[in-house]
Protein backbone atom coordinates (compact mmCIF):
# COMPACT_ATOMS: atom_id res chain seq x y z
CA UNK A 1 97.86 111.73 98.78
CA UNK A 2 100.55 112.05 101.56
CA UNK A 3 101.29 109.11 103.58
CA UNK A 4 101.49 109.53 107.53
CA UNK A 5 105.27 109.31 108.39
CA UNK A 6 104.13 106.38 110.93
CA UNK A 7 102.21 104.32 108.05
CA UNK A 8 105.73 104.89 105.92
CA UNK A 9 108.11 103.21 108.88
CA UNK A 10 105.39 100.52 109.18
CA UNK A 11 105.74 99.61 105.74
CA UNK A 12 109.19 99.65 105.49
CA UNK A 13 109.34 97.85 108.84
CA UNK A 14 107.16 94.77 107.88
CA UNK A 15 109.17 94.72 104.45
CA UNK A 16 113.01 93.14 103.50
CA UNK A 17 114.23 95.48 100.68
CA UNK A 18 116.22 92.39 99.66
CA UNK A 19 112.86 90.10 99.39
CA UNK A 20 111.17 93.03 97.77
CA UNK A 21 113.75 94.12 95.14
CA UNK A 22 114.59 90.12 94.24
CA UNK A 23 111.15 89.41 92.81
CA UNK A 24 112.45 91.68 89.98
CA UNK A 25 116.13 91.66 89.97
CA UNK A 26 118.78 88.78 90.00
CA UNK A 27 120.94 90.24 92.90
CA UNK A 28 124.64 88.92 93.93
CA UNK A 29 126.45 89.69 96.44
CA UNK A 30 129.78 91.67 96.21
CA UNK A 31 132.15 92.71 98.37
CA UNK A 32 130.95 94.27 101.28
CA UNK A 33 127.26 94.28 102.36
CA UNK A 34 125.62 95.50 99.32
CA UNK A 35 123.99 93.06 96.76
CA UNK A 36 124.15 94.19 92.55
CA UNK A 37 121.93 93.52 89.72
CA UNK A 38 120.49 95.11 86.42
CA UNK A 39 118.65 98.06 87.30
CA UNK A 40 115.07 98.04 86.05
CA UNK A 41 114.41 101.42 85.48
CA UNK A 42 116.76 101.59 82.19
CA UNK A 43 119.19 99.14 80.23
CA UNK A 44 121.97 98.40 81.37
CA UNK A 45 124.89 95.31 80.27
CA UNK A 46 126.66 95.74 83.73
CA UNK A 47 125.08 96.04 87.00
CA UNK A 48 124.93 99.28 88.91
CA UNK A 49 121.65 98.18 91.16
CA UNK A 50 122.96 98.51 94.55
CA UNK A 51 120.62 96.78 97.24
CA UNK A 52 122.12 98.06 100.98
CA UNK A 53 120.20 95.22 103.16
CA UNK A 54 121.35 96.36 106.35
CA UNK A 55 120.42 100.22 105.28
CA UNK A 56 117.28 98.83 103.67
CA UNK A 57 117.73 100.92 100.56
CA UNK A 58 118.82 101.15 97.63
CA UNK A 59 120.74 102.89 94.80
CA UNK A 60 121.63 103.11 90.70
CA UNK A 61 124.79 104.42 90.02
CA UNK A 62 124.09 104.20 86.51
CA UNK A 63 120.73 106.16 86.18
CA UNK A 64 120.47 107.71 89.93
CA UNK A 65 117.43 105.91 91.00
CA UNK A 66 117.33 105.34 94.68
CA UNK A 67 115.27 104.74 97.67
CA UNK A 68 113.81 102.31 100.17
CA UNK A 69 110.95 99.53 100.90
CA UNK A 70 108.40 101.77 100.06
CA UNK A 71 109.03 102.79 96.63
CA UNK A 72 110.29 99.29 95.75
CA UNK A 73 107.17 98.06 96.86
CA UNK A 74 105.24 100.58 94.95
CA UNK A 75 107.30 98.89 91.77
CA UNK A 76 106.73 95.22 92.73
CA UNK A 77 102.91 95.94 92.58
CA UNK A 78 102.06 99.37 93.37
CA UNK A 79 101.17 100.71 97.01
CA UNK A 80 97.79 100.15 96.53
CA UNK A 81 98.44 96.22 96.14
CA UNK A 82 100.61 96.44 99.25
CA UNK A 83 98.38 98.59 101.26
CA UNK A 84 95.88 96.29 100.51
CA UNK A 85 97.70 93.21 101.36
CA UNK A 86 98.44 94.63 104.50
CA UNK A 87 95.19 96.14 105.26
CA UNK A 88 95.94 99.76 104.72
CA UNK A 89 95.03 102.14 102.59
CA UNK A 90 96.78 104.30 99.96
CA UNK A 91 98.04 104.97 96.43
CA UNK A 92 101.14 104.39 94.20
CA UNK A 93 103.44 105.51 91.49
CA UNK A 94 104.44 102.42 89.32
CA UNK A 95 107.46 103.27 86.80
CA UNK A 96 106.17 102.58 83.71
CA UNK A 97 108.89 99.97 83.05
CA UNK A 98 106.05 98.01 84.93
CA UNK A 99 103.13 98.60 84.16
């Protein structure tokens, strides 16, 4: 199922990818803007989990990973959970370091 690209910006709108990502990673700031932590999509010893706030995405430079609101949200407890909470409708695609 493809989401409208309106429904998308809403998410990611109503969403801080900083709030989103820190219910799973311990972030820190470094220098500049962007925030670090252990990626959770593979082990890692030193962080490479960038978290852009004022971009509102973010990045592994260790496995590649990358992206915004939405798909962190559809890791912190799937779209569907979100849509739900929200009072939309939709589906989601969990990594299965989650599920």
């Amino acid at each position: 199922m493809r989401f409208s690209d309106s429904f998308i910006q809403e998410v990611s709108e109503r969403n801080d990818i900083v709030d989103v990502v820190s219910g799973y990673v311990s972030l820190t700031k470094r220098s500049g803007a962007n925030m670090f932590g252990l990626c959770p999509f593979h082990s890692e010893k030193t962080p490479s989990f960038s978290v852009n706030p004022g971009r509102q995405m973010y990045h592994c430079f260790g496995c590649g990973k990358g992206g915004g609101v939405v798909f962190a949200e559809a890791v912190r407890g799937g779209l569907p959970a979100v849509c739900k909470q929200r009072g939309a409708g939709g589906n989601g695609n969990e990594p299965r370091h989650f599920l």
